[in-house]
Protein backbone atom coordinates (compact mmCIF):
# COMPACT_ATOMS: atom_id res chain seq x y z
CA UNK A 1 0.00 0.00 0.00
CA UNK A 2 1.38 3.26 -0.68
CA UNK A 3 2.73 4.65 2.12
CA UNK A 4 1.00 7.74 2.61
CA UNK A 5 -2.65 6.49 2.58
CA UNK A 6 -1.79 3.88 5.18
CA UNK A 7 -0.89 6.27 7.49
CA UNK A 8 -4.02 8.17 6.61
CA UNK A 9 -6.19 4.99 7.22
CA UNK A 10 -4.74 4.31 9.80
CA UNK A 11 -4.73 8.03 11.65
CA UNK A 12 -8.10 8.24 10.50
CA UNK A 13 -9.37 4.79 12.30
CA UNK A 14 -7.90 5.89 15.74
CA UNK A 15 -8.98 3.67 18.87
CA UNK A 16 -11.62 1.34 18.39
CA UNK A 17 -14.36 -0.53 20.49
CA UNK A 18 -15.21 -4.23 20.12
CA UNK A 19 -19.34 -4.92 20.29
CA UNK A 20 -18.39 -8.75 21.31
CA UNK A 21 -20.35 -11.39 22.23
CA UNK A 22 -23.37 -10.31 20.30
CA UNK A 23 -23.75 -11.33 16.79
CA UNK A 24 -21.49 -14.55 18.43
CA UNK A 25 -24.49 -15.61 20.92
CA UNK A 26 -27.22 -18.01 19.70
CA UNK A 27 -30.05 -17.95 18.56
CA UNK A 28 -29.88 -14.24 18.74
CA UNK A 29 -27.83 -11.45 19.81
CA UNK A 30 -29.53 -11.07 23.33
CA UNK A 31 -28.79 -14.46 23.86
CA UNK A 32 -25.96 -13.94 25.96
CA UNK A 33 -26.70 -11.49 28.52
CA UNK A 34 -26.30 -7.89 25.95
CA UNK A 35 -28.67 -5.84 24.36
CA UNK A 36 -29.77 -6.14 21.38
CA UNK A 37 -27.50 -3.13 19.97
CA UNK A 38 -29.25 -0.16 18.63
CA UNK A 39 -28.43 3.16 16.86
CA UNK A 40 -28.13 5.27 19.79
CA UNK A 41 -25.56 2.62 20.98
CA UNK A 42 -23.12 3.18 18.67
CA UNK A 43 -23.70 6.94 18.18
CA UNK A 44 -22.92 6.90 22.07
CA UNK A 45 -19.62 5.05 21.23
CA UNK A 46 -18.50 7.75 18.55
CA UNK A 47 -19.35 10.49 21.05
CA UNK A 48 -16.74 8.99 23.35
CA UNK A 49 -14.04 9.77 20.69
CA UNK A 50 -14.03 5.74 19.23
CA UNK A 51 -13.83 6.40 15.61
CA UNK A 52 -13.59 2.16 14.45
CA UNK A 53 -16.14 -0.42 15.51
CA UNK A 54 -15.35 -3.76 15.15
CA UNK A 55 -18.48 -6.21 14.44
CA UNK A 56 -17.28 -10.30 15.49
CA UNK A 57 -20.12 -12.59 13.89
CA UNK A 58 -20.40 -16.34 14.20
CA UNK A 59 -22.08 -17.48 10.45
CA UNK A 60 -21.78 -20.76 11.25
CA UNK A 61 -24.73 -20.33 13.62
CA UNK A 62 -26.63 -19.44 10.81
CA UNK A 63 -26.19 -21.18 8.05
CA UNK A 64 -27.34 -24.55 6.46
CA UNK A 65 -25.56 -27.89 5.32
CA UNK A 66 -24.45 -25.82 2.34
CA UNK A 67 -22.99 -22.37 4.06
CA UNK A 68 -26.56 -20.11 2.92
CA UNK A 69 -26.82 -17.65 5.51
CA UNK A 70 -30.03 -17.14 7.06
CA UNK A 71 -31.03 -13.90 4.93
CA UNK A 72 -32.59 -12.29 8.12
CA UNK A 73 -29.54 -12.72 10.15
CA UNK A 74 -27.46 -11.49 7.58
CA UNK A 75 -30.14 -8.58 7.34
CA UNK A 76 -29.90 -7.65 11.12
CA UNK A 77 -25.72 -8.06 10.59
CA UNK A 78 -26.03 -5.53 7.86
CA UNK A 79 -28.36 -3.36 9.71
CA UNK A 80 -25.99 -3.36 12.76
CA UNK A 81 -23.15 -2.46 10.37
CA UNK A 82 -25.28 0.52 8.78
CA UNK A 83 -25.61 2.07 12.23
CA UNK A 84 -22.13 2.32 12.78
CA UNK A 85 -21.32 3.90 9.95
CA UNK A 86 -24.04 6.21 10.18
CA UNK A 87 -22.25 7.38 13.07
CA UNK A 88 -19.35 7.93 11.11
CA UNK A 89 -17.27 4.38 12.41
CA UNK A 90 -14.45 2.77 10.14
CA UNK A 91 -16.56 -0.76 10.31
CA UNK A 92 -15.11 -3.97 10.99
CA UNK A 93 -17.14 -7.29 9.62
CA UNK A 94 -15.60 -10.74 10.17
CA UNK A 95 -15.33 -14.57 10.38
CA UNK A 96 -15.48 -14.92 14.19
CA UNK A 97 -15.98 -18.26 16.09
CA UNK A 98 -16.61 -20.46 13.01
CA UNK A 99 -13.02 -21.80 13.43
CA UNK A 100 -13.61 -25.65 13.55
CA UNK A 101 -14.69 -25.46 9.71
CA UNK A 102 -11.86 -24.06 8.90
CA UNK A 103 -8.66 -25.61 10.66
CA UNK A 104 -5.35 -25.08 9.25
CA UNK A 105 -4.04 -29.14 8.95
CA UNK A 106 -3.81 -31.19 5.94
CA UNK A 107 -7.05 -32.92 6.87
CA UNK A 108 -9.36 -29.61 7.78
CA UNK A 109 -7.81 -27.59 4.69
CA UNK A 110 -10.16 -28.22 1.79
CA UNK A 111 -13.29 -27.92 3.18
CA UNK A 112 -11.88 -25.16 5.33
CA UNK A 113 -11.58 -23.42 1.83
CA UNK A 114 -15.11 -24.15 1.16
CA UNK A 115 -16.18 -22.58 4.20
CA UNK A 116 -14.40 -18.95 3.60
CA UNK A 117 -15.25 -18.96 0.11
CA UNK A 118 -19.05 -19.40 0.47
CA UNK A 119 -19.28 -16.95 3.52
CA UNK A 120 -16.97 -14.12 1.80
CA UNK A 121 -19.07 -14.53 -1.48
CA UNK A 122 -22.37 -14.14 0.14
CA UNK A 123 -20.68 -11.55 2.39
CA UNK A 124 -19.14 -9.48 -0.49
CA UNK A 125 -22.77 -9.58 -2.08
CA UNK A 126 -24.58 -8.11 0.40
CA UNK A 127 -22.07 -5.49 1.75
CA UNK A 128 -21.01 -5.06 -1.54
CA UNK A 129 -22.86 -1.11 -2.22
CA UNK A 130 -21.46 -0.07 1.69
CA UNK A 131 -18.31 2.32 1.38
CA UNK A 132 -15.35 2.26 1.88
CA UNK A 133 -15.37 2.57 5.58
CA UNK A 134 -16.69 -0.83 5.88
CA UNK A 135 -13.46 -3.66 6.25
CA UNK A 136 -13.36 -6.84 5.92
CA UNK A 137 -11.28 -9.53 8.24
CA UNK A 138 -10.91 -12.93 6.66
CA UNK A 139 -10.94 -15.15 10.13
CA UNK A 140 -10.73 -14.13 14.12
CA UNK A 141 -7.27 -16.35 15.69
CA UNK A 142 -7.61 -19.21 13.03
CA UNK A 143 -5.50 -22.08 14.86
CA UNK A 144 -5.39 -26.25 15.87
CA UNK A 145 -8.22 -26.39 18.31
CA UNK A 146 -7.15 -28.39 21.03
CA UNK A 147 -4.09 -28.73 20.10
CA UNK A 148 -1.12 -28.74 22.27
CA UNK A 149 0.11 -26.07 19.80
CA UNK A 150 -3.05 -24.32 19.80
CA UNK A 151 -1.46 -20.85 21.01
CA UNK A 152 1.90 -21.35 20.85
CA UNK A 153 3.54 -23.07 18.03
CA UNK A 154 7.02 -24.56 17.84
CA UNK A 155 8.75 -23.46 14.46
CA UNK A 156 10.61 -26.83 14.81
CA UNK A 157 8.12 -28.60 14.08
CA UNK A 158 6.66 -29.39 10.33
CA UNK A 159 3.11 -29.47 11.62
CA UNK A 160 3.09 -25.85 13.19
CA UNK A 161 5.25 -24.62 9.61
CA UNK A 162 2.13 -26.16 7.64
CA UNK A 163 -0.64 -24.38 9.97
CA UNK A 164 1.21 -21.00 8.71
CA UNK A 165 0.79 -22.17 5.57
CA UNK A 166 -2.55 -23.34 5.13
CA UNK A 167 -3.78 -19.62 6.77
CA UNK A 168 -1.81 -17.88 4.44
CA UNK A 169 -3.84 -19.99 1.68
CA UNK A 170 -6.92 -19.30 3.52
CA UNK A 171 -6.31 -15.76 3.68
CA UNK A 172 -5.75 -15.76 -0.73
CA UNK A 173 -9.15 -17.49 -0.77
CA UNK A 174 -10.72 -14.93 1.63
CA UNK A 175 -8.64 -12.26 -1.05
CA UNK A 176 -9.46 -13.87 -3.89
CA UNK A 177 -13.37 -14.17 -3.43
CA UNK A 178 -13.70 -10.26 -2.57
CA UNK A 179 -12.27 -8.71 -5.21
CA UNK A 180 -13.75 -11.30 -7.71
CA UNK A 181 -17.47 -9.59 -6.07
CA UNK A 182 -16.59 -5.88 -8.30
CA UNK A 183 -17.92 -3.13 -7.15
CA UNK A 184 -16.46 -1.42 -3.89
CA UNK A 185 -15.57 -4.62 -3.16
CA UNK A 186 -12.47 -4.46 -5.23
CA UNK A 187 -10.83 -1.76 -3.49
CA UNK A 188 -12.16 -2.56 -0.01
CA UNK A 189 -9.80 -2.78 2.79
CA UNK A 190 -8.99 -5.78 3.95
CA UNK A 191 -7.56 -7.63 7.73
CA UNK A 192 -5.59 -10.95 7.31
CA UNK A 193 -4.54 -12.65 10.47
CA UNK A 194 -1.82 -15.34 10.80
CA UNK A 195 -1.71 -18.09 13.04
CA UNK A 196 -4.28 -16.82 16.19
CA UNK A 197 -3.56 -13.30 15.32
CA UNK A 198 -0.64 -13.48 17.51
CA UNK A 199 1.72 -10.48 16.70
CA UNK A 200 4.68 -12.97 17.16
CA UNK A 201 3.56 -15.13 14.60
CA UNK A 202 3.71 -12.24 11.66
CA UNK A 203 7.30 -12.35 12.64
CA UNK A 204 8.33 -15.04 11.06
CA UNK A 205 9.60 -15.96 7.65
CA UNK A 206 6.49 -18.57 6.93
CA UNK A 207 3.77 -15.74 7.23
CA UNK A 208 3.33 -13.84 4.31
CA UNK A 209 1.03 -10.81 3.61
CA UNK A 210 -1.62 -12.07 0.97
CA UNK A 211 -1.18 -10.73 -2.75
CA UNK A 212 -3.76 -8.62 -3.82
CA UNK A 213 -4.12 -6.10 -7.02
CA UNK A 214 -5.59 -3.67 -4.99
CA UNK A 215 -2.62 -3.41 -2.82
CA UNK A 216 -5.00 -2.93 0.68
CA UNK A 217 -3.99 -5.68 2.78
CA UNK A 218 -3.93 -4.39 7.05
CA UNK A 219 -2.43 -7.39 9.06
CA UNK A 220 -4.52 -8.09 11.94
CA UNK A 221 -2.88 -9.00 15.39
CA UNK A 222 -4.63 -9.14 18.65
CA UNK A 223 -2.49 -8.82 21.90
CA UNK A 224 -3.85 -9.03 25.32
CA UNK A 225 0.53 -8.19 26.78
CA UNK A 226 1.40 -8.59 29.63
CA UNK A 227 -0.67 -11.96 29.52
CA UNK A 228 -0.34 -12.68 33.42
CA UNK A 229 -1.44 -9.21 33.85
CA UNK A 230 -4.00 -8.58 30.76
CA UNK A 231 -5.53 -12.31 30.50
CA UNK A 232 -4.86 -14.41 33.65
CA UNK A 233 -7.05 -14.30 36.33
CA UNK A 234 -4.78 -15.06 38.89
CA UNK A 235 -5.13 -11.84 41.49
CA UNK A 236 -1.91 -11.83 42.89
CA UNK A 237 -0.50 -10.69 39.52
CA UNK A 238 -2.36 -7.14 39.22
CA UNK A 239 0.50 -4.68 38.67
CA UNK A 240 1.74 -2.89 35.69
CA UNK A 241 5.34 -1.53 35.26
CA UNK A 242 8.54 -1.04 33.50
CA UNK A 243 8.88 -4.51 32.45
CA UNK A 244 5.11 -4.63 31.30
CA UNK A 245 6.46 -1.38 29.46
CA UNK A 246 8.79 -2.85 27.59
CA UNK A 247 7.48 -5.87 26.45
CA UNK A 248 4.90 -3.84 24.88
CA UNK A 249 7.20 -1.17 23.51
CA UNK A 250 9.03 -4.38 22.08
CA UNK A 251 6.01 -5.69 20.20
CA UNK A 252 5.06 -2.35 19.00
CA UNK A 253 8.33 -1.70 17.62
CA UNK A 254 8.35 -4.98 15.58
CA UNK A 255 5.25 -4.42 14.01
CA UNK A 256 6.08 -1.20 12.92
CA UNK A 257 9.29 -2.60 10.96
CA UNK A 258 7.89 -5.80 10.15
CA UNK A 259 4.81 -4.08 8.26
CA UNK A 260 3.87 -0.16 8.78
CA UNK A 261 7.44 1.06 7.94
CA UNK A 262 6.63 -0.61 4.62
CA UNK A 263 3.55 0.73 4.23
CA UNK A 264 1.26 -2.64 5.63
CA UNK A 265 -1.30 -0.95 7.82
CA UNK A 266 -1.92 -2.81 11.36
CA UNK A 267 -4.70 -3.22 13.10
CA UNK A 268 -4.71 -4.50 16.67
CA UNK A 269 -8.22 -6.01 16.50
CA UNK A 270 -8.55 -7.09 20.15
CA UNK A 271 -6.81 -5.45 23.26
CA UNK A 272 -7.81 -5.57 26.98
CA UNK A 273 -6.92 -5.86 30.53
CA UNK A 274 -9.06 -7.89 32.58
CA UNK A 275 -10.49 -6.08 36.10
CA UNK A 276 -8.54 -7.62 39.12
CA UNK A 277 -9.43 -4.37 41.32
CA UNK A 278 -6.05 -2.76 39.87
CA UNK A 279 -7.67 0.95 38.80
CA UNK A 280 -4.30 2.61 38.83
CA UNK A 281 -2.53 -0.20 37.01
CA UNK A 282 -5.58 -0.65 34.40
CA UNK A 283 -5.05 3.16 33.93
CA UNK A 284 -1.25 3.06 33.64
CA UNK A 285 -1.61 -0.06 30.93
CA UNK A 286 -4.10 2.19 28.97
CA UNK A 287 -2.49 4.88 28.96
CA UNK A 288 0.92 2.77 27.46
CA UNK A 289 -0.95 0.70 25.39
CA UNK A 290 -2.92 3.25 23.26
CA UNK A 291 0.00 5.79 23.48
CA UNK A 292 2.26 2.84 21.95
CA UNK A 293 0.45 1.36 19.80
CA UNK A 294 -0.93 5.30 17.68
CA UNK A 295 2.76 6.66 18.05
CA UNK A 296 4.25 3.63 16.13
CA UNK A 297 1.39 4.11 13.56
CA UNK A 298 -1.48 1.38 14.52
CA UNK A 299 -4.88 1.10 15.37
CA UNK A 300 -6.10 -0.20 18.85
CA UNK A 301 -9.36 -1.90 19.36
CA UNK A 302 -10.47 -2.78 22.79
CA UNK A 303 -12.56 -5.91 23.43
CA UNK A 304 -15.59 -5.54 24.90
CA UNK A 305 -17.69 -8.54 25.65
CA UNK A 306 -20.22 -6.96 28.13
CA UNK A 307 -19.01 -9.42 30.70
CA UNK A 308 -17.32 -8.46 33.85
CA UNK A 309 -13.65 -9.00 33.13
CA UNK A 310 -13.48 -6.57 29.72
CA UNK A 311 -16.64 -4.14 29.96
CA UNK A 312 -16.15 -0.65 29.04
CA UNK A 313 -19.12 0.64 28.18
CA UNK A 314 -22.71 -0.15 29.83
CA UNK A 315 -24.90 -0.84 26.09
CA UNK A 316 -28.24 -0.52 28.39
CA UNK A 317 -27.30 2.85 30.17
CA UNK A 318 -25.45 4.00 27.21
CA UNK A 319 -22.11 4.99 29.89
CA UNK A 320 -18.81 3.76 30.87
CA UNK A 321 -18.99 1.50 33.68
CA UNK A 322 -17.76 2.47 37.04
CA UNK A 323 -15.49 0.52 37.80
CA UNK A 324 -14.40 1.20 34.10
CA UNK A 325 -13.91 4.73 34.26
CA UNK A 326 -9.78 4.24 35.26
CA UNK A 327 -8.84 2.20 32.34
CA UNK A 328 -11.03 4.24 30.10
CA UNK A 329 -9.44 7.33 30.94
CA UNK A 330 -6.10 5.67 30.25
CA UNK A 331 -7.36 4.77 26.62
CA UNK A 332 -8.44 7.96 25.77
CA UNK A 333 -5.25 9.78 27.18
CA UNK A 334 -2.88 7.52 25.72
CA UNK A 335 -5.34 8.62 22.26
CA UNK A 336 -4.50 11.70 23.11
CA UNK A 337 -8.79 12.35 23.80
């Protein structure tokens, strides 16, 4: 991408806000324990100074034996989308927790491809008029489910090489199938993960940016650093300093030469640190984290499932939580809101 406009896109996308755990749940979007999500909702969100939204959908919830979507699901999806960028969000639409059609082995791999390319085509269709504000994100952490390597591979090993592999292929198809749709479509934006969106794994030689003729491609990474601290829910570990600083700064830094000094866009689709009664810590981390990741040119997105560890932002009172409020003002300081 030339240089210039990904530093526009990605200036211009800011921090962003996660609606998770909505168009996940089943049967509907109430189903587990959130609103169903109205205008006002995400207007509220944009007032806060969010200017990207990103919306996580399960398909696979909703489909039959041959991947059709269920047109009124995909009609509420596209109505949830609309709202956002009514209010003026850089959208996010994805492939969320449909990940056991699509495993990245030797035996999962074909029909995987299936999978992707029925979704994206019916996908591409019906988004296909929204501008250019609207991305698309091929797959949320694609991995080996239950695998001992399921997080963490071990670039020893063939089997964890291959997984690489078959995720770059999935991400072509997921390429492929959009820009064969025309339209907007063809010079949409596009997020590709690699394996589990773990920044560490776009640092090595076996992931490779997708090819596209549009030249759009934004890597997506998610990073929930320091994981004791962010992810764990061990209470004794509820502190956040210089070394918690650093190993962010680290991962930051990487990403920046790895892709956005070459003019790859990144977008860190997920980001949180879970409550552990640690206000001035959660603050602190905020604060770093946002800071970090805008100054070396990146997009932050925090996830928000509505449940107690991640909440930000109540969707029935249309308010930042309480017991919120410290890490929020960390966000938007380190956004520099």
């Amino acid at each position: 991408m030339e240089k210039r406009l990904a530093e526009r896109l990605m200036t211009d996308m800011g921090i962003g806000w996660n609606l998770g755990n909505t168009f996940d749940a089943a049967p509907d979007e109430t189903s587990w324990g959130n609103p169903r999500t109205e205008r006002a909702m995400l207007e509220k969100i944009a007032s806060y100074g969010f200017k990207t939204l990103r919306l996580p959908v399960s398909w696979s919830r909703h489909v039959d034996a041959e991947y059709n979507i269920d047109p009124a699901f995909l009609e509420r999806v596209a109505e949830a989308a609309g709202y956002s960028l009514d209010a003026g969000l850089y959208t996010i639409v994805n492939i969320h927790h449909d990940n056991h059609l699509f495993q990245p082995t030797a035996e999962g791999f074909e029909s995987g491809k299936v999978y992707i390319r029925r979704i994206w085509e019916q996908l591409s269709e019906r988004f296909g008029g929204f501008g250019q504000k609207l991305i698309f994100e091929s797959m949320n952490e694609p991995r080996m489910l239950r695998h001992k390597y399921e997080w963490n591979l071990d670039l020893s090993d063939r089997l964890c090489l291959d997984a690489i592999e078959y995720i770059n292929r999935y991400n072509e198809v997921f390429v492929e199938t959009v820009r064969a749709s025309g339209g907007n479509n063809s010079e949409r934006f596009l997020m590709t993960p690699s394996y589990a969106a773990a920044p560490h794994h776009t640092f090595v030689p076996a992931f490779r940016v997708p090819s596209d003729p549009s030249d759009r491609i934004i890597v997506s990474v998610h990073s929930y650093q320091p994981v004791p601290l962010c992810l764990l829910e061990d209470p004794a570990v509820n502190r956040f300093g210089e070394a918690g600083e650093r190993e962010l700064d680290f991962t930051f830094k990487k990403l920046n030469e790895c892709f956005v000094s070459k003019g790859i866009p990144v977008v860190i689709g997920e980001m949180g640190i879970i409550n552990k009664n640690n206000p001035d810590d959660r603050r602190r981390w905020g604060e770093c984290f946002v800071g970090g990741a805008i100054r070396y040119g990146m997009v932050p997105v925090w996830w928000d499932n509505g449940g107690r560890d991640f909440r930000l932002f109540d969707r029935r009172r249309l308010c930042i939580y309480d017991d919120a409020k410290p890490v929020f003002e960390g966000l938007l300081k380190g956004a520099g809101l």
